[in-house]
Protein backbone atom coordinates (compact mmCIF):
# COMPACT_ATOMS: atom_id res chain seq x y z
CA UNK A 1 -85.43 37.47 139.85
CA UNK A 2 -87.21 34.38 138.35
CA UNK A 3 -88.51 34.28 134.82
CA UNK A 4 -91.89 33.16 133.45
CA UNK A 5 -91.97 30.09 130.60
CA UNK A 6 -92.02 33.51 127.98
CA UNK A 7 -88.64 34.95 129.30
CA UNK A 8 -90.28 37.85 131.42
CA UNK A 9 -89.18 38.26 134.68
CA UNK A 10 -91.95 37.55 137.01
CA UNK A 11 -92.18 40.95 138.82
CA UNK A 12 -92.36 42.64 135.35
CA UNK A 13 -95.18 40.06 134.21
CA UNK A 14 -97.22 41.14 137.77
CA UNK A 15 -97.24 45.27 137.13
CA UNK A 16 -97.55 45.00 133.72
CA UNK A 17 -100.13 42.64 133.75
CA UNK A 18 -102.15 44.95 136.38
CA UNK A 19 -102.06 48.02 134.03
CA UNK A 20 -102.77 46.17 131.13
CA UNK A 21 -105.95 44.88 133.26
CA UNK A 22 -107.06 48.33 134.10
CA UNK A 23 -106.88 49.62 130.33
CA UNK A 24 -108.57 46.37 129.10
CA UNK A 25 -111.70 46.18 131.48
CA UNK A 26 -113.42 48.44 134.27
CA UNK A 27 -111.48 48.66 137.61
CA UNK A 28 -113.71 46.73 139.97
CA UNK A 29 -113.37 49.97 142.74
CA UNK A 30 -111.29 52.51 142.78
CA UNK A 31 -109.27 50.77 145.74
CA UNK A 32 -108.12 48.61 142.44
CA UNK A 33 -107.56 51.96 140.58
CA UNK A 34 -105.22 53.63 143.39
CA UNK A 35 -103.19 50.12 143.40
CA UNK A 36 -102.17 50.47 139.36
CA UNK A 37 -101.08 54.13 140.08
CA UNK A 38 -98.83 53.24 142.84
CA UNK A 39 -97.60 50.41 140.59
CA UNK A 40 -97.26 53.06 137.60
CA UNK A 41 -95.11 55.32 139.58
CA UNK A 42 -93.10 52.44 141.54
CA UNK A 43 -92.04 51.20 137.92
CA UNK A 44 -91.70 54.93 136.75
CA UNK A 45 -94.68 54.47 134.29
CA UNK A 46 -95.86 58.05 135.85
CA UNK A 47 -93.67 60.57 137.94
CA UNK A 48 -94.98 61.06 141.83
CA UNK A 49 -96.51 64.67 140.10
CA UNK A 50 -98.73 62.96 138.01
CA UNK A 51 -99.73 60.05 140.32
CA UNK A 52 -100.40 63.05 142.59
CA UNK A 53 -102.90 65.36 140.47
CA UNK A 54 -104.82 61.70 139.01
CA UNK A 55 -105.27 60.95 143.07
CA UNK A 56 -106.50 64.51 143.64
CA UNK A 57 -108.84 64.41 140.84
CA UNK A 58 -110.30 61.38 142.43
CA UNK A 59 -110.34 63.13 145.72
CA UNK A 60 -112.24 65.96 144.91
CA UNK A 61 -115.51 63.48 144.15
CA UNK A 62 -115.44 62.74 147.41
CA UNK A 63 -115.07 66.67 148.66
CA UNK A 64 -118.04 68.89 149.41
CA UNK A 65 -117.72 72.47 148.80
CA UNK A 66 -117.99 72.61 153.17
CA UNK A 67 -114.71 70.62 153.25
CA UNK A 68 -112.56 73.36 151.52
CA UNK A 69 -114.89 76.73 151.99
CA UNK A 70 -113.21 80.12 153.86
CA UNK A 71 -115.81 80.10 156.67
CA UNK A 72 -117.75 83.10 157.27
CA UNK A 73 -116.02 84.68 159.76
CA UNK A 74 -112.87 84.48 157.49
CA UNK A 75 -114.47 86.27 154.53
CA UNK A 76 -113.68 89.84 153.05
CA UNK A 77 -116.81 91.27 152.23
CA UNK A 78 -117.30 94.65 150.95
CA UNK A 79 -120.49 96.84 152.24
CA UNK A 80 -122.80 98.16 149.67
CA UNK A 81 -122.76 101.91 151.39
CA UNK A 82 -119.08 102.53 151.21
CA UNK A 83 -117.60 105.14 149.41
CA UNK A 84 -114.45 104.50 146.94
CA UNK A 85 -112.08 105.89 149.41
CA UNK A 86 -113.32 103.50 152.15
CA UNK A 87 -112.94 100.30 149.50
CA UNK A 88 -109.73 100.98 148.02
CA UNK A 89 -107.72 100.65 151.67
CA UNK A 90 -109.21 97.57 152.43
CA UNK A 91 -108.70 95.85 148.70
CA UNK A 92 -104.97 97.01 148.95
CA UNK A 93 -104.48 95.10 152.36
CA UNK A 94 -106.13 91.89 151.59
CA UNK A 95 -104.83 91.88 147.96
CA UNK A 96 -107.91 89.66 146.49
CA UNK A 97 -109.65 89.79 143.56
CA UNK A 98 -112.81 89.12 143.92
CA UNK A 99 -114.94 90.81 146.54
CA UNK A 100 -118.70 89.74 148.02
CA UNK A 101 -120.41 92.92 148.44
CA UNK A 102 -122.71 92.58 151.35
CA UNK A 103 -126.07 94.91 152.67
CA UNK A 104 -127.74 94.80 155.69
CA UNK A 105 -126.46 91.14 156.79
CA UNK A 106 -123.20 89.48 155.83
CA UNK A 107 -126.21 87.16 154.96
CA UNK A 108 -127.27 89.71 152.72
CA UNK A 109 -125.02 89.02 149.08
CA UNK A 110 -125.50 91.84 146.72
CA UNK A 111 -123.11 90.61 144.04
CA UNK A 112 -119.35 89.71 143.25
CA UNK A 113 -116.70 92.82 142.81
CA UNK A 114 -113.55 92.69 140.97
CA UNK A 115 -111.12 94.63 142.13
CA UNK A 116 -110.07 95.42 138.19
CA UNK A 117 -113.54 97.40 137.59
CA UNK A 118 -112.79 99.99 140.26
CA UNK A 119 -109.68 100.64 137.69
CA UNK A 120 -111.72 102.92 135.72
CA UNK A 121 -113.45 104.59 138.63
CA UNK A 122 -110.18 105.95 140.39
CA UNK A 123 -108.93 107.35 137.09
CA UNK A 124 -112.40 109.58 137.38
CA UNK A 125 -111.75 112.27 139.69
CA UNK A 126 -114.96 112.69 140.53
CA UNK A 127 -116.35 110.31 142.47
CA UNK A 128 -119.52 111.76 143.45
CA UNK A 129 -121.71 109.76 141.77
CA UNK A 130 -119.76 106.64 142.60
CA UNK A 131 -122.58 103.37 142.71
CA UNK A 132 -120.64 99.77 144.14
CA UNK A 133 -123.99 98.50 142.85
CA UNK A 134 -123.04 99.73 139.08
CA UNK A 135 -120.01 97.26 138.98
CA UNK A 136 -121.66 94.26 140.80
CA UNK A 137 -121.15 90.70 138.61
CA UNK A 138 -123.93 87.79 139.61
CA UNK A 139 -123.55 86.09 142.57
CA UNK A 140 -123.01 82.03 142.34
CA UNK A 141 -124.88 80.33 145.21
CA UNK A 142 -124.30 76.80 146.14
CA UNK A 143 -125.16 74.61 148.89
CA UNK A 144 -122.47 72.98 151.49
CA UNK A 145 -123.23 69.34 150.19
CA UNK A 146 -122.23 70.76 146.75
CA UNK A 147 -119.86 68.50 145.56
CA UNK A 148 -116.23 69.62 144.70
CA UNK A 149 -116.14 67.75 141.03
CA UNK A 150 -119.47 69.02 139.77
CA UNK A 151 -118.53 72.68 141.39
CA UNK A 152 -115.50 72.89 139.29
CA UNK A 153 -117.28 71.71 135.86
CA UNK A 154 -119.87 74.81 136.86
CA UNK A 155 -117.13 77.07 137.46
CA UNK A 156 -115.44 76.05 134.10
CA UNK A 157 -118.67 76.22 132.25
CA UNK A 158 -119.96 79.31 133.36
CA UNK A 159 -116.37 80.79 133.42
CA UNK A 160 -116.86 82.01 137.52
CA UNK A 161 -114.70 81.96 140.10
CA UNK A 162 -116.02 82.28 143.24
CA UNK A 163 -119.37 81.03 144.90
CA UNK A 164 -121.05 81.62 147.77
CA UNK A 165 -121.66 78.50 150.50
CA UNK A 166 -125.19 78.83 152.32
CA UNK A 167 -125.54 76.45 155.15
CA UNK A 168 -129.29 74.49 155.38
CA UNK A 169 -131.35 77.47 156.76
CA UNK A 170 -130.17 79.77 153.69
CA UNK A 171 -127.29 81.47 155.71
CA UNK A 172 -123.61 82.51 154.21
CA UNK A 173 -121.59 79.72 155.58
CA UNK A 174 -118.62 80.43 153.84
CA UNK A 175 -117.01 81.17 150.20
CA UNK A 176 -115.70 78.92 147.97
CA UNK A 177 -113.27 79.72 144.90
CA UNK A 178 -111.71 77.88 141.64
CA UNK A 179 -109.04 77.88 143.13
CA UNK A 180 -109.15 76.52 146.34
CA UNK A 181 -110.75 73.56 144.01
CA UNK A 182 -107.64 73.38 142.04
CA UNK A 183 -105.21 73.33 144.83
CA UNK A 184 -107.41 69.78 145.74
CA UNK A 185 -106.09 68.67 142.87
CA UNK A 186 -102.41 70.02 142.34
CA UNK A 187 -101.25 71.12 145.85
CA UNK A 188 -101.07 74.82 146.74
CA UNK A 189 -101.03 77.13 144.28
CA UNK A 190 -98.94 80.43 145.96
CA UNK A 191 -98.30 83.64 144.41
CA UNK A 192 -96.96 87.11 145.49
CA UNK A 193 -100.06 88.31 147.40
CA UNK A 194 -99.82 85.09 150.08
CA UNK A 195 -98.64 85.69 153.16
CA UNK A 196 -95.64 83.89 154.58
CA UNK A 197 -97.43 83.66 158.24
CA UNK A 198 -100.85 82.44 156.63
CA UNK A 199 -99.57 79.26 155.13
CA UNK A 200 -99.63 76.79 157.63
CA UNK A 201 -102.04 77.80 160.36
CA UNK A 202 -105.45 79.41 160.22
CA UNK A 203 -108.12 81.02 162.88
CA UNK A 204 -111.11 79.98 162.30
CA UNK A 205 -112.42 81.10 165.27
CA UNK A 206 -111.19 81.21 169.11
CA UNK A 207 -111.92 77.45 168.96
CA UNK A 208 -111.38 76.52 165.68
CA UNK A 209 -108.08 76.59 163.82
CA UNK A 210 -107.34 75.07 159.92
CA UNK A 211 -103.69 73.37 160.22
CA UNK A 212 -102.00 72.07 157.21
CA UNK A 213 -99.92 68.78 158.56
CA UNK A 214 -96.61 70.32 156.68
CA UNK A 215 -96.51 73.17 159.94
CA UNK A 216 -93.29 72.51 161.23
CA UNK A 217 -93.59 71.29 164.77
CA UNK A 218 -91.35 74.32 166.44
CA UNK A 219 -93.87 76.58 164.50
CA UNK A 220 -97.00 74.99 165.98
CA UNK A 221 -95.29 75.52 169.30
CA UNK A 222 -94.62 78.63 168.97
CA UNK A 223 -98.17 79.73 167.96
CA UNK A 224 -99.85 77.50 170.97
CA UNK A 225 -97.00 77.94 173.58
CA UNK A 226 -96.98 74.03 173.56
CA UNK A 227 -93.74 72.23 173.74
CA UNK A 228 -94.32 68.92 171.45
CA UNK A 229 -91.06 67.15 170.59
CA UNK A 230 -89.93 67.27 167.11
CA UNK A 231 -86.81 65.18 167.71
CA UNK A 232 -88.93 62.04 166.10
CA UNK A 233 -91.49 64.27 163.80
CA UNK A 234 -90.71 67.70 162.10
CA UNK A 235 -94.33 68.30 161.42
CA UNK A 236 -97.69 68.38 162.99
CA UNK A 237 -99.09 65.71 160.52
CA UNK A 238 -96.49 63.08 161.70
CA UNK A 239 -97.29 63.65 165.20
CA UNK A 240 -100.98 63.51 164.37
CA UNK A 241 -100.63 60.40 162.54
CA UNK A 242 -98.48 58.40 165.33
CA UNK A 243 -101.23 59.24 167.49
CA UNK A 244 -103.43 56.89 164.99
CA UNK A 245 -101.50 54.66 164.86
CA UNK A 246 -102.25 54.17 161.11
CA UNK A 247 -102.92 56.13 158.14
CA UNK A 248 -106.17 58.18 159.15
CA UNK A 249 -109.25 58.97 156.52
CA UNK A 250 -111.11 62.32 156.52
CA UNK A 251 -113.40 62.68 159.57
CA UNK A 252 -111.21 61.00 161.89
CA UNK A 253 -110.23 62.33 164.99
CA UNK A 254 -107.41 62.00 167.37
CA UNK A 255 -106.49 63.58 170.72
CA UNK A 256 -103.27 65.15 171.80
CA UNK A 257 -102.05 66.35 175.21
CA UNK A 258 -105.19 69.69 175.34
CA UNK A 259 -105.50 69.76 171.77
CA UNK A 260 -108.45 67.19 169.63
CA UNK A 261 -107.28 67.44 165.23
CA UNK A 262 -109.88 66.24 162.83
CA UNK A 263 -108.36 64.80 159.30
CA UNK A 264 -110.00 67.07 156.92
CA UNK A 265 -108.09 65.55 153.51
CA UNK A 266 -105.91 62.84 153.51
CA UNK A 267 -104.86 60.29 150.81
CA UNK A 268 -103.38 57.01 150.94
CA UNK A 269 -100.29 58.23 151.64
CA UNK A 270 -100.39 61.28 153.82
CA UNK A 271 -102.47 63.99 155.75
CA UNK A 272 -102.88 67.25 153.99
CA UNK A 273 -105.10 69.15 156.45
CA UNK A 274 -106.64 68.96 160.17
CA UNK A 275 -108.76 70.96 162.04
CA UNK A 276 -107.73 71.41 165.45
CA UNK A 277 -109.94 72.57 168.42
CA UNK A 278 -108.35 73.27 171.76
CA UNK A 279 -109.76 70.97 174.88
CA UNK A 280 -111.13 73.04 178.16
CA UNK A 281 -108.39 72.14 180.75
């Protein structure tokens, strides 16, 4: 490698020279910004983890709370009228946390239960003058356009974890939680509650499904009784992103065989997510 008139070797001068730019003026975009990470971690300045969370936390300024939100359909609501013998079954099988307890209308949010404050009322054996309304904590609204960055700043300052996403005509849309924020930002975040079978693919509806682009390419088959070859790919995200042709950014779509995937998030590097939507034969 050649040397400059100091002694440095050139390619040393160039990466050095770039970070040294960003910390001594503004980056011009953040294009310029994402170029002096990859540099950082090419010359082992910063591991591949922590080029990966600074990315994400740039990401999630472009993310609206309707980019990451458990649609309606998919949500575990609670119904003000039930008794505690009727809650306690279904809190055991799902295994959340936090609950949105519902009247009339799922479009109807009463409050947020936590599963922890029904603690007290099964150790009381009489349950007769049991109240769901009693435990309720405020519900968090926010709108779909809510953007991810300011959302978690709200959820830090106000110390909540879970909001409610109402579409334009004041409806329940979906729910949105800290954590589904955080995993933006550092990848998943699993623990002993989540479900082998629920981490790659995801009904949204009979014509809507939430695909991460890790799902194995045999799995995918399996689930759609497709037969996509995984000689060349072993996931769903490198077939998706052959079909490009390039790199995809969020929004785009592609076609494949019956089946049309959106890009939902995506970096510079590599899908994370797609929506997928089977075609009418």
């Amino acid at each position: 490698m050649s040397e400059d008139r100091n002694g440095n070797e050139a390619g040393d001068k160039s990466w050095l020279e770039k970070i040294a730019l960003l910390f001594s003026s503004d980056p011009h975009s953040r294009t310029d910004l994402e170029d002096v990470l990859t540099i950082a971690a090419e010359n082992e300045v910063i591991d591949e983890d922590a080029r990966s969370i600074m990315e994400g936390a740039m990401k999630v300024s472009d993310m609206q709370a309707r980019d990451i939100m458990i649609p309606r359909a998919q949500m575990v609501v609670i119904k003000a009228e039930s008794s505690l013998e009727e809650i306690l079954p279904q809190i055991t099988r799902s295994a959340h946390s936090r609950y949105p307890v519902v009247g009339e209308s799922p479009d109807d949010v009463l409050g947020i239960l936590l599963a922890k404050d029904l603690l007290p009322q099964i150790l009381n054996k009489d349950h007769s003058e049991f109240r769901i309304e009693d435990l309720l904590r405020p519900t968090v609204v926010v709108p779909e356009s809510k953007r991810l960055n300011v959302l978690l700043r709200e959820f830090r300052e106000n110390r909540n974890h879970m909001a409610i996403v109402i579409d334009e005509y004041g409806g329940v849309a979906g729910l949105v939680t800290i954590e589904d924020v955080l995993e933006e930002i550092v990848g998943d975040i699993e623990d002993e509650t989540d479900a082998e079978e629920d981490q790659f693919i995801r009904k949204i509806s009979d014509e809507d499904y939430f695909i991460k682009a890790l799902t194995p390419i045999e799995d995918f088959n399996e689930h759609f009784n497709t037969a996509f070859s995984d000689e060349e790919f072993d996931t769903i995200g490198g077939l998706v992103i052959q079909a490009f042709g390039h790199m995809p950014a969020r929004n785009e779509v592609a076609t494949i065989d019956r089946f049309e995937f959106k890009v939902i998030n995506a970096d510079q590097r590599k899908i994370h997510s797609l929506r997928m939507r089977p075609l009418d034969d």
